[in-house]
Protein backbone atom coordinates (compact mmCIF):
# COMPACT_ATOMS: atom_id res chain seq x y z
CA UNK A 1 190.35 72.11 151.09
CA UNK A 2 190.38 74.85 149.04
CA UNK A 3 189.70 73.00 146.08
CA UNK A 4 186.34 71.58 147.79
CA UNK A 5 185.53 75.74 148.88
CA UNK A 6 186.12 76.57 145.15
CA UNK A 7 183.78 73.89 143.77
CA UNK A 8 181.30 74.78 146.26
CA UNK A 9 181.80 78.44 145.25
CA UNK A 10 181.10 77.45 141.75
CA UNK A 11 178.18 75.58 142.45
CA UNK A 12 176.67 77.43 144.50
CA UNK A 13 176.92 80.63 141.77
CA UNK A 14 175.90 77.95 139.35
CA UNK A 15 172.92 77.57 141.33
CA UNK A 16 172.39 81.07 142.16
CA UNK A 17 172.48 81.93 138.67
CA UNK A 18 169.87 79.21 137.11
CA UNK A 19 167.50 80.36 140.08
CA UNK A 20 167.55 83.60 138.94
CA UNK A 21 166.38 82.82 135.51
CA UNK A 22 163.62 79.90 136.25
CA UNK A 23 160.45 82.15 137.06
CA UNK A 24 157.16 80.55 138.48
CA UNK A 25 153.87 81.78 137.00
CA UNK A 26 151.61 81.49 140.34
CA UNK A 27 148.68 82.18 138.62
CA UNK A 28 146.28 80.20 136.44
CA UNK A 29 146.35 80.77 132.94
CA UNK A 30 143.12 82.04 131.80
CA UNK A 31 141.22 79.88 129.51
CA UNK A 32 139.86 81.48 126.64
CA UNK A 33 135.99 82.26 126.43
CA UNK A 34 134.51 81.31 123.43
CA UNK A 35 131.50 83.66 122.71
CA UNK A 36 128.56 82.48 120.52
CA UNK A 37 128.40 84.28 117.70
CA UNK A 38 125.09 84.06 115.58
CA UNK A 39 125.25 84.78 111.76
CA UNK A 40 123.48 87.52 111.04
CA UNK A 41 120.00 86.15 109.18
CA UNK A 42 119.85 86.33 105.50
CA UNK A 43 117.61 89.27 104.64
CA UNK A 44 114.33 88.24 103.42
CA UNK A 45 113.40 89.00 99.69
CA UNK A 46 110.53 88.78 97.53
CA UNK A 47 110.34 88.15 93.68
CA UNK A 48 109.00 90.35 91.71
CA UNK A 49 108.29 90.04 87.84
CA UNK A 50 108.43 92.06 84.86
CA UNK A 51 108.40 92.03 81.08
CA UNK A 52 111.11 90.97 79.10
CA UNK A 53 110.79 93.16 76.18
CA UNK A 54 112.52 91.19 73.64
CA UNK A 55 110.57 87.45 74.59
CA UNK A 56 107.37 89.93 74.04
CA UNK A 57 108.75 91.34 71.07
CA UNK A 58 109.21 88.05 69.17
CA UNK A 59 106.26 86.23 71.53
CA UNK A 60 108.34 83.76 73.32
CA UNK A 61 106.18 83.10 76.62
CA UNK A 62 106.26 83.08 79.34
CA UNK A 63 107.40 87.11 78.90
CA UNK A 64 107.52 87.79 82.64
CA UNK A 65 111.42 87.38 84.29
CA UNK A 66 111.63 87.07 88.24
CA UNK A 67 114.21 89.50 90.09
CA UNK A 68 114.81 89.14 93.77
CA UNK A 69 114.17 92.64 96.09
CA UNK A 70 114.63 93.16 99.45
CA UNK A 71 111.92 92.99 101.75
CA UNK A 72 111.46 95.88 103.52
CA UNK A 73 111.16 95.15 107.29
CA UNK A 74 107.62 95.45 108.89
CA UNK A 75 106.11 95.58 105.04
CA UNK A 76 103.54 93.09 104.10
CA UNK A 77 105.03 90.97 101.43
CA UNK A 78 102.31 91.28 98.83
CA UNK A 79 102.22 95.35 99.37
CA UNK A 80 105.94 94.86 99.02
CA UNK A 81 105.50 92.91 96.01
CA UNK A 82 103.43 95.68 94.40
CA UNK A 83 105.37 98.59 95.36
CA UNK A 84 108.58 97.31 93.57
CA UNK A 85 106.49 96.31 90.47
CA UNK A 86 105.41 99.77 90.14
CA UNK A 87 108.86 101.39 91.22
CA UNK A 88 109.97 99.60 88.18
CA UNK A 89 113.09 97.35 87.29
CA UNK A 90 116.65 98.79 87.83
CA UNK A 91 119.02 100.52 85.87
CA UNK A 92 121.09 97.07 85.06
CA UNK A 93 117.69 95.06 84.97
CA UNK A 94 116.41 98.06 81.87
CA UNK A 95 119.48 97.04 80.68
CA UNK A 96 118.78 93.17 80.25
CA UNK A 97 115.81 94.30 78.33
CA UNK A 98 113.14 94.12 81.33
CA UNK A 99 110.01 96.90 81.39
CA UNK A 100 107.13 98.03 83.73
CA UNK A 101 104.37 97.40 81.84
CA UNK A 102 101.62 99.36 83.78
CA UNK A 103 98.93 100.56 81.54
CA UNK A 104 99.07 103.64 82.33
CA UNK A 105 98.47 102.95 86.77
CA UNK A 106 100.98 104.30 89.00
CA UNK A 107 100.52 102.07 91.76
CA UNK A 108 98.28 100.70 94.10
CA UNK A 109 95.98 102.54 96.29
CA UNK A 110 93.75 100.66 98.60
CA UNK A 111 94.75 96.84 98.98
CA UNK A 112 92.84 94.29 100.66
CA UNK A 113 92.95 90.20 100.79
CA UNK A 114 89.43 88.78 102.28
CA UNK A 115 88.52 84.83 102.03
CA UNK A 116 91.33 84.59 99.45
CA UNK A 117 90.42 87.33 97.49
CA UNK A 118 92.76 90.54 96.86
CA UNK A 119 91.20 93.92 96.08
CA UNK A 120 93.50 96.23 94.67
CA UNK A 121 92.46 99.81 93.76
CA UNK A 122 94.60 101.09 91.16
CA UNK A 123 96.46 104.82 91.41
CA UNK A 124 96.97 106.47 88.19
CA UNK A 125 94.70 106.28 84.85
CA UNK A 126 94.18 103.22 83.15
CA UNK A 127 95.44 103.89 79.52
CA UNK A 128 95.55 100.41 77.92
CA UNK A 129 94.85 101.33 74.75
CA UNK A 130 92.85 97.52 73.99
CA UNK A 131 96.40 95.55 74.35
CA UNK A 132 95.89 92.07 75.15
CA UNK A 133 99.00 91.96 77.48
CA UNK A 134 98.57 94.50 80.25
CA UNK A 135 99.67 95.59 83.62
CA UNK A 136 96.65 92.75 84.74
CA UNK A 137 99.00 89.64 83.52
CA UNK A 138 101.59 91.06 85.36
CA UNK A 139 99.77 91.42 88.39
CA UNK A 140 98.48 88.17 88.56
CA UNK A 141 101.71 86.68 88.05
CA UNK A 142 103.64 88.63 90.82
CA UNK A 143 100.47 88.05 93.29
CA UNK A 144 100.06 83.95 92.63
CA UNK A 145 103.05 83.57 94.52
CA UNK A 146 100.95 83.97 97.64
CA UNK A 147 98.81 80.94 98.68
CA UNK A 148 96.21 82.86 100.48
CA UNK A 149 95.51 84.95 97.39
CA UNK A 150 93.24 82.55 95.46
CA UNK A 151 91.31 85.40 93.24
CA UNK A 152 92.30 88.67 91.66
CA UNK A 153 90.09 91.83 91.39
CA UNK A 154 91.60 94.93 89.93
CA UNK A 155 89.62 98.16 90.26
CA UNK A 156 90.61 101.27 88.12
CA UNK A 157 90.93 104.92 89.09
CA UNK A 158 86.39 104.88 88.86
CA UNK A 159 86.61 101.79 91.50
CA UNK A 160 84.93 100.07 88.15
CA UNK A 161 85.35 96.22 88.09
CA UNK A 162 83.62 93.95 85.30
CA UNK A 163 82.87 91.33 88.07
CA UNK A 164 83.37 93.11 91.91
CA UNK A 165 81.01 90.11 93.63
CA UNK A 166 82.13 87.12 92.24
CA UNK A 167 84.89 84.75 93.87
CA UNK A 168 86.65 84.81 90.29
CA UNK A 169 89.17 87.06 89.39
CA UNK A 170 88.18 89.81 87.34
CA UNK A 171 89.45 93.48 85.73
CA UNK A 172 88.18 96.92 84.77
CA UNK A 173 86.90 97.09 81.00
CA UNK A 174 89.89 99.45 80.70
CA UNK A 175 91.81 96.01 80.73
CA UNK A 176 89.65 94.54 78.11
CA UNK A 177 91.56 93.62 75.05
């Protein structure tokens, strides 16, 4: 009989023990929330053009190279458009050989686009000097990129335009070659 108590003993601690270390999770594991994440949108840019010295030096057209700039939020694209022509290209885009060419304008004053047509009134004083290539190539190409923009009139610092009433694109005499 003792023999049957002491296995029972043993059991029983055997028991005892492996109770002790078997623990019951009552609770329901959590599953994980996924969260939507949205990527953040790309950041709208505009292209903006400017001389490559060297093509114009050896006259390789076109002359004009395209850079990519930021659009600034709530800015109209084509004021955008203009304002980093006339800020001018970068340090590292000088360096690749690009220039403002601006004859002699600062910027652009008064801009408006009516039945296709954009109106720009030109800061600064036209000093062109009779070049064939000025700041008016360079406007028209940075401002064909915009399909509601189907003429060009440029206006110097006199509001003088060769052509102010027709539908055609036109320039100062300034700009004359």
């Amino acid at each position: 009989m003792r023999r049957i108590v002491k296995t029972l003993f043993l059991v029983c601690t055997a028991l005892s023990i492996l109770a002790c270390s078997i623990s019951f999770n009552l609770t329901e594991t959590p599953t994980p929330v996924e969260i939507p994440t949205t990527e953040p949108s790309a950041i709208p840019t505009i292209t903006v053009y400017f001389t490559d010295q060297a093509k114009f030096n050896v006259g390789t057209e076109p002359y004009e190279v395209a850079v990519s700039r930021p659009l600034p939020a709530g800015v109209d694209p084509v004021r955008a458009v203009l304002d980093a022509f006339f800020a001018g290209p970068t340090a590292d885009e000088t360096a690749q050989g690009l220039v403002l060419v601006s004859s002699g304008f600062t910027g652009v004053g008064e801009l408006s686009i009516e039945n296709g047509i954009a109106r720009l009134h030109m800061l600064g004083k036209c000093a062109n000097n009779g070049a064939a290539y000025s700041v008016a190539n360079l406007i028209h190409i940075n401002l064909e990129q915009f399909e509601q923009i189907t003429a060009i009139k440029i206006y110097d610092e006199n509001g003088d335009n060769l052509d102010p009433d027709s539908n055609m694109s036109s320039m100062p005499y300034c700009l004359e070659p």
